[in-house]
C-alpha atoms as a PDB file:
ATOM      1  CA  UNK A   1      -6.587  -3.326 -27.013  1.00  0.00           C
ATOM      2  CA  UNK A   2      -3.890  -3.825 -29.592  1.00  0.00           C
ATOM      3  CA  UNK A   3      -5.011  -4.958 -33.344  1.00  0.00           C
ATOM      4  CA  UNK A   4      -2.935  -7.717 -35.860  1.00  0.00           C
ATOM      5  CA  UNK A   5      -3.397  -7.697 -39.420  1.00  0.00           C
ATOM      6  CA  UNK A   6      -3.190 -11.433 -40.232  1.00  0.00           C
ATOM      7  CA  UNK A   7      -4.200 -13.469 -43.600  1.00  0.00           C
ATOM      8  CA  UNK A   8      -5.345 -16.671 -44.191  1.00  0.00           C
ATOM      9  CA  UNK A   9      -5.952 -18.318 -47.232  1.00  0.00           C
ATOM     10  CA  UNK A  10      -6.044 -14.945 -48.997  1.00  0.00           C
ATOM     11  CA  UNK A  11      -8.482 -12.761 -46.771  1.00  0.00           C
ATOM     12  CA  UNK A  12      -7.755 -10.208 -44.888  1.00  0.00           C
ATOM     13  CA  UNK A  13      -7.989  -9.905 -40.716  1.00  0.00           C
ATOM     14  CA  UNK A  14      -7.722  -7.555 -37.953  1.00  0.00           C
ATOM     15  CA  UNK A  15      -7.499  -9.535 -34.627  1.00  0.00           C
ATOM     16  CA  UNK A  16      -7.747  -7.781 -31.348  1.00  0.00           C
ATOM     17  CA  UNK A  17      -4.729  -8.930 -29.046  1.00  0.00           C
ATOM     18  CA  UNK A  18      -3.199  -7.759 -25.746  1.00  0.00           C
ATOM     19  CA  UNK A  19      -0.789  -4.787 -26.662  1.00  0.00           C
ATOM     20  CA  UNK A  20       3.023  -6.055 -27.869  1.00  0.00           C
ATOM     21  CA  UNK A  21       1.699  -9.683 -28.853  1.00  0.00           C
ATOM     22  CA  UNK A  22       0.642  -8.508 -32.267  1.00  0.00           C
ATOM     23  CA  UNK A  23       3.523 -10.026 -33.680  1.00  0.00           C
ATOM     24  CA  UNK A  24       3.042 -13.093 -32.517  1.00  0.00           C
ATOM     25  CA  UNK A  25      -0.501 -13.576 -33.519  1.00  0.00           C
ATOM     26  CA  UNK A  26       0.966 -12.872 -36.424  1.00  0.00           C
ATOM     27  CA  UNK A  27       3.579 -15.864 -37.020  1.00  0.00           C
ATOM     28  CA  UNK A  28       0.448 -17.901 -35.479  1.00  0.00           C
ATOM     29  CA  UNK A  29      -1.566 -16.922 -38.312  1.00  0.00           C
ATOM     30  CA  UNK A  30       1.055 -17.594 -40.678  1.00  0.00           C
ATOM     31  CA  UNK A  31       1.438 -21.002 -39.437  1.00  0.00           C
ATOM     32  CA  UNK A  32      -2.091 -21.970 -39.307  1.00  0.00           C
ATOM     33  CA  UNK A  33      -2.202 -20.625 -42.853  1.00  0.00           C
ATOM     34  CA  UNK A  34       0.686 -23.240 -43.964  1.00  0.00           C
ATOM     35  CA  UNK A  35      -1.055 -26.048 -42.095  1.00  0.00           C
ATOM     36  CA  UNK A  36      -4.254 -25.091 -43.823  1.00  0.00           C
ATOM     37  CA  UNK A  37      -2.308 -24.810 -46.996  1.00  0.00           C
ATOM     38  CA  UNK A  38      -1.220 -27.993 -46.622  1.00  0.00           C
ATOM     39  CA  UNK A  39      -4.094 -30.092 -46.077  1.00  0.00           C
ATOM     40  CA  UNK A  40      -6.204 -28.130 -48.853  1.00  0.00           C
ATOM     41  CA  UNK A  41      -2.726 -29.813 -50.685  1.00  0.00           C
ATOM     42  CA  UNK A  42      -3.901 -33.701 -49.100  1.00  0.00           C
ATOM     43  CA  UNK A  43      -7.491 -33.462 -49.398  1.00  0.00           C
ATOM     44  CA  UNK A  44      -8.408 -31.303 -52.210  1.00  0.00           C
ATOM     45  CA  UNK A  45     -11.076 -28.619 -52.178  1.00  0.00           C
ATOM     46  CA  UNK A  46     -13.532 -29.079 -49.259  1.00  0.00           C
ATOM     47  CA  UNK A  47     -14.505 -25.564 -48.492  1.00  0.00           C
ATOM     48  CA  UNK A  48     -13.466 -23.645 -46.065  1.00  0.00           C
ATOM     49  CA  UNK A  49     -15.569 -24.513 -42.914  1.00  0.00           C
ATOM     50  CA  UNK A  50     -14.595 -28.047 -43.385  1.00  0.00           C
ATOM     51  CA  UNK A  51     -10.620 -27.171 -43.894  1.00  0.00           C
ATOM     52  CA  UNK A  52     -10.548 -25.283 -40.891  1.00  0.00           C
ATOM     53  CA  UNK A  53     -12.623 -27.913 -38.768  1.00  0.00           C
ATOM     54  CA  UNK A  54      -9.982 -30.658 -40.021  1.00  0.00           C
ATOM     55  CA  UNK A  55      -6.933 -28.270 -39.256  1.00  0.00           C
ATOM     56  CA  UNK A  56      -8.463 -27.072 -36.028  1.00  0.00           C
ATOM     57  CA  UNK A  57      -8.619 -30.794 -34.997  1.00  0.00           C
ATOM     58  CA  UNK A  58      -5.665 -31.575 -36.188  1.00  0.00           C
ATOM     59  CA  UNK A  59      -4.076 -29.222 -33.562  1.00  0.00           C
ATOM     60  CA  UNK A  60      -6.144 -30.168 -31.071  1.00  0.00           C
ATOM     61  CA  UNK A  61      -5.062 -33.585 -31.226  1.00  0.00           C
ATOM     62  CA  UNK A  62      -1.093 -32.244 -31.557  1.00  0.00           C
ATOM     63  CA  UNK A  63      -2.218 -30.500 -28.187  1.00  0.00           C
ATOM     64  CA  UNK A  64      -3.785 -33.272 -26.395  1.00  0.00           C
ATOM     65  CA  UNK A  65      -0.596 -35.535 -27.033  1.00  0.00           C
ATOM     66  CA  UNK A  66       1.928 -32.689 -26.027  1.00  0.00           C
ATOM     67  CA  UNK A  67      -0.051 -32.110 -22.760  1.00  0.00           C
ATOM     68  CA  UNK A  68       0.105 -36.468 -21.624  1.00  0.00           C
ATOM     69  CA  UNK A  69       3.627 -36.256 -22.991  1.00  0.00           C
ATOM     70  CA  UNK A  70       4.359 -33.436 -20.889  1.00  0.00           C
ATOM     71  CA  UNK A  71       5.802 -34.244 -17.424  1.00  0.00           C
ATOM     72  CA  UNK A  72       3.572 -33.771 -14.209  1.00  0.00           C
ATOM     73  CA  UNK A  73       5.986 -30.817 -13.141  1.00  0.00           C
ATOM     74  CA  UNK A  74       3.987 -30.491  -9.510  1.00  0.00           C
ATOM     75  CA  UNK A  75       3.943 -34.167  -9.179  1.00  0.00           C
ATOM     76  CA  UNK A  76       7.784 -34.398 -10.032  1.00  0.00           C
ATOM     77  CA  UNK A  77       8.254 -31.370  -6.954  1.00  0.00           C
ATOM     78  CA  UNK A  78       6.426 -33.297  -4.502  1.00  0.00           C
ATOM     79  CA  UNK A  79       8.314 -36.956  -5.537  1.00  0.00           C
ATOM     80  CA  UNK A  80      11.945 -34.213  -4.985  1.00  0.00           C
ATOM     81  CA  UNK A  81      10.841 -32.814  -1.675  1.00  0.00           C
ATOM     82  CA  UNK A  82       9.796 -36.699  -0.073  1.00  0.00           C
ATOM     83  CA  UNK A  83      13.203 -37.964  -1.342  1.00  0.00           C
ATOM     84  CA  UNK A  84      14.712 -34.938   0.257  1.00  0.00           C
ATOM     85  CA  UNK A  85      12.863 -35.520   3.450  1.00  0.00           C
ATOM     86  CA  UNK A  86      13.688 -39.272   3.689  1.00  0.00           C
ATOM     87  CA  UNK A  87      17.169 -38.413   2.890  1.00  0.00           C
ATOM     88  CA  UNK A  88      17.467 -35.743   5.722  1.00  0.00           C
ATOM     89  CA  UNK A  89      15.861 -38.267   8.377  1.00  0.00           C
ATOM     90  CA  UNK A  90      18.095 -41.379   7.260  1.00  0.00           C
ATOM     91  CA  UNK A  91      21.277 -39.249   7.544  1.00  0.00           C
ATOM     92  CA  UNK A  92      19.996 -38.148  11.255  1.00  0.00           C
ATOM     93  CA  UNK A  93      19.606 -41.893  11.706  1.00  0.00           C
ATOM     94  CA  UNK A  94      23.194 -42.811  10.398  1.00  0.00           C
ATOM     95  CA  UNK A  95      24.393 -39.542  12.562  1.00  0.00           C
ATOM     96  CA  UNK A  96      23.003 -41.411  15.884  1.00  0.00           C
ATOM     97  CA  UNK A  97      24.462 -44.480  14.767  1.00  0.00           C
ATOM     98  CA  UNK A  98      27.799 -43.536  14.460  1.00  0.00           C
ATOM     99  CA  UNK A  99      27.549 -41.578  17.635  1.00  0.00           C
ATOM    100  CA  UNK A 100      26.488 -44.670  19.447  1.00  0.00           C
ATOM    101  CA  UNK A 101      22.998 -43.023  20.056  1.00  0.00           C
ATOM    102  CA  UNK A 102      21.002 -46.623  18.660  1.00  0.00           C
ATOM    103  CA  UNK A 103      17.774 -45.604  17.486  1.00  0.00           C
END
């Protein structure tokens, strides 16, 4: 298990992580640190526990409304292959027509 040394709001962290994302969980960090650092900025000093509660539900809520913005990718396959499949079957139909076949 790979370790990244992060900070937020001035302490110090060593985070286990899957080997080669250490760098990542780095940026993370820093970003949670400027969104902390930010609403310390728009709600003054409320102690730590209660900053990171307000910024942890702040990105939950950033979450929640990227997932029902997000399109239904499985639903958007299965609407492609029934189009597909209803196109196939009324260009068979138009095939027999032209061919004099009828239905």
């Amino acid at each position: 298990m790979a370790k990244a040394d992060i900070r937020i709001r001035g302490r110090s962290y060593s985070i286990a992580c899957t080997p080669g994302q250490e760098m990542r969980v780095q940026r993370l960090a820093e970003q949670l640190d400027a969104r902390l650092a930010s609403i310390s900025s728009a709600v003054g000093d409320i102690g730590d526990d209660r900053l990171l509660l307000i910024a942890a539900l702040a990105l939950m809520d950033e979450l929640d409304a990227a997932r029902q913005a997000a399109p239904d990718t499985a639903a958007d396959e299965r609407a492609a292959a029934l189009v597909t499949a209803m196109a196939t079957k009324v260009e068979a139909l138009a095939a027999r027509l032209e061919a004099g076949g009828g239905t």
